[in-house]
Protein backbone atom coordinates (compact mmCIF):
# COMPACT_ATOMS: atom_id res chain seq x y z
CA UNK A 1 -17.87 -17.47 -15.63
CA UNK A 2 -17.10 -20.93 -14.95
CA UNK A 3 -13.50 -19.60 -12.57
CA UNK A 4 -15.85 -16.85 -11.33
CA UNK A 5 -18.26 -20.11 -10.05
CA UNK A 6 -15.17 -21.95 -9.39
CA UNK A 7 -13.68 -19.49 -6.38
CA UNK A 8 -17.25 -18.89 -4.79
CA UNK A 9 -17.53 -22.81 -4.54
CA UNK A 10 -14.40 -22.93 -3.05
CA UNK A 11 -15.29 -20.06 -0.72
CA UNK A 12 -18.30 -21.69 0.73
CA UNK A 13 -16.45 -25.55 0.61
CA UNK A 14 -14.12 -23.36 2.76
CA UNK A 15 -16.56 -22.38 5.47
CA UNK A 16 -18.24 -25.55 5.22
CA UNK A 17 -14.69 -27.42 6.47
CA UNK A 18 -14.41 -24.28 9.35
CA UNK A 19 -18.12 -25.53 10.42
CA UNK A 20 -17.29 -28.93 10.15
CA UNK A 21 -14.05 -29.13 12.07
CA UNK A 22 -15.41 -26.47 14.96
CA UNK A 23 -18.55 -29.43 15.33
CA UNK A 24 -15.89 -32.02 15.21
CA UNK A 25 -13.97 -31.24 17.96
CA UNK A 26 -17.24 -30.19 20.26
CA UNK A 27 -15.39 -26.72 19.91
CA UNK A 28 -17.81 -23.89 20.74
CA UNK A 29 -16.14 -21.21 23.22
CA UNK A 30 -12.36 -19.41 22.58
CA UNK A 31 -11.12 -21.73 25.10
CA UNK A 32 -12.17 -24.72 23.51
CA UNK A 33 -10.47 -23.49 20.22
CA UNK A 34 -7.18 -22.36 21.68
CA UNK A 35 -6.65 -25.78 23.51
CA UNK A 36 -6.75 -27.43 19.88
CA UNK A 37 -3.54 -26.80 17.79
CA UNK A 38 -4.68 -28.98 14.71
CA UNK A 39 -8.17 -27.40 14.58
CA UNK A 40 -6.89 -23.77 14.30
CA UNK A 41 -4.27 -24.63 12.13
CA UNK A 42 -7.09 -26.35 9.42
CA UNK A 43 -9.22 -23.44 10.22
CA UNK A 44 -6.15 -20.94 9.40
CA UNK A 45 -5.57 -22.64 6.50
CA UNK A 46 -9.26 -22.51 5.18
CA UNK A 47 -9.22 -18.87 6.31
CA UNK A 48 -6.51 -18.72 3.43
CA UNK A 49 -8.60 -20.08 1.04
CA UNK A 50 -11.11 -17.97 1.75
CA UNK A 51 -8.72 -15.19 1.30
CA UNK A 52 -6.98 -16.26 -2.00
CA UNK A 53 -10.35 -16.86 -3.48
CA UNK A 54 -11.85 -13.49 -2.81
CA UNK A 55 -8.35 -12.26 -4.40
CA UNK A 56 -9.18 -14.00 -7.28
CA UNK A 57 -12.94 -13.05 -7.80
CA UNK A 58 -12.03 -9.15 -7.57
CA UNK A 59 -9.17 -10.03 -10.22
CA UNK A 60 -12.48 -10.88 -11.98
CA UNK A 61 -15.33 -9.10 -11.09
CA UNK A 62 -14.39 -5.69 -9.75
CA UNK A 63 -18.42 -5.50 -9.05
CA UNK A 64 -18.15 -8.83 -7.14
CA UNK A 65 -20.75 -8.20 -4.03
CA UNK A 66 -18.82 -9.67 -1.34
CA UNK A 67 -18.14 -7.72 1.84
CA UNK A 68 -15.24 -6.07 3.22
CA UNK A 69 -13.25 -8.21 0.19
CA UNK A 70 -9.95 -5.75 0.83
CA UNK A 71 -10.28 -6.68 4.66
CA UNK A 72 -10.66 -10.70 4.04
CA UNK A 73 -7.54 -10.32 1.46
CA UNK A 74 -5.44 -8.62 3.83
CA UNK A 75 -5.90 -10.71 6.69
CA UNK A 76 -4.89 -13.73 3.84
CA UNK A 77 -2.01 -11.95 3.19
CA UNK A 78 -0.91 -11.82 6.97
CA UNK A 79 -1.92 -15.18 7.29
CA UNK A 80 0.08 -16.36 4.39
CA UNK A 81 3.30 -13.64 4.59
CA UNK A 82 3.16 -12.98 8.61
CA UNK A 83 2.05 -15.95 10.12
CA UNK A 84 4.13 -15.21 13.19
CA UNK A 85 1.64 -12.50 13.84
CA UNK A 86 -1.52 -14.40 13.56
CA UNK A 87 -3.41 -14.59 17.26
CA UNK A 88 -6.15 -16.54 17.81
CA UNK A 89 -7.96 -13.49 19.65
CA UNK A 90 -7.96 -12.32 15.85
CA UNK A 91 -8.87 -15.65 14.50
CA UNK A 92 -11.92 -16.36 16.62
CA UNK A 93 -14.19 -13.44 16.22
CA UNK A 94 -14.16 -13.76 12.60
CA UNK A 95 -15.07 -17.45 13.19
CA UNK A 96 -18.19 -16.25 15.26
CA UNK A 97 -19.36 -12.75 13.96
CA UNK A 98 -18.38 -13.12 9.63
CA UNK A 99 -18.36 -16.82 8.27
CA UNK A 100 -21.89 -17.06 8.49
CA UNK A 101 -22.25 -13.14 6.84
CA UNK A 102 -19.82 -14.21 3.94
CA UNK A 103 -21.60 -17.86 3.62
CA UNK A 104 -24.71 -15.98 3.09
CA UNK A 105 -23.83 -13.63 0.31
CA UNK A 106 -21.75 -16.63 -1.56
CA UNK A 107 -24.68 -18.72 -1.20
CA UNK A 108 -26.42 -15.53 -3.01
CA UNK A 109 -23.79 -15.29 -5.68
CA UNK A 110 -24.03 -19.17 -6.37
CA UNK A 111 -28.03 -18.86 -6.70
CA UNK A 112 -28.76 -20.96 -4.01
């Protein structure tokens, strides 16, 4: 239970950094995020995180209630194996429209 714990902490430490570096560098608008190379790479690499954990929790907890789980994996697994591929009209709408779904069901998951 404790690794179970472990991976949703790391999940929501995750978004947490995303949030953090987005209000860091005053970035709110695509623009604003496409100008700054170190930004979306820190954000892609959180995204991976994110990714890897989820992998890990299903490994788990095949009844783990997190969202489109096959979806976040898969995008991990482009991030990680086809980087090349990754395009920050991709990138940004999960940024605005799914973070703050996932943060809200790990929050659930961790009791808080």
């Amino acid at each position: 239970m404790e690794r179970l714990e472990g991976f949703y902490a790391d999940i929501l430490r995750a978004i947490e950094l995303i949030e953090d570096f987005l209000a860091q560098g005053h970035i709110d608008s695509f623009e604003a995020y496409t100008k700054h190379a170190m930004v979306r790479s820190a954000v892609e690499r959180q995204l991976g995180i994110i990714g890897e954990a989820v992998n890990q929790i299903r490994k788990l907890d095949p009844a783990h209630p997190i969202p489109e789980a096959d979806r976040i994996v898969q995008f991990r697994n482009r991030l990680i194996h086809s980087y090349d591929t990754i395009d920050d009209t991709f990138v940004w709408p999960i940024i605005q429209k799914h973070l703050h779904v996932l943060k809200a069901t790990i929050r659930r998951a961790l009791g808080q």
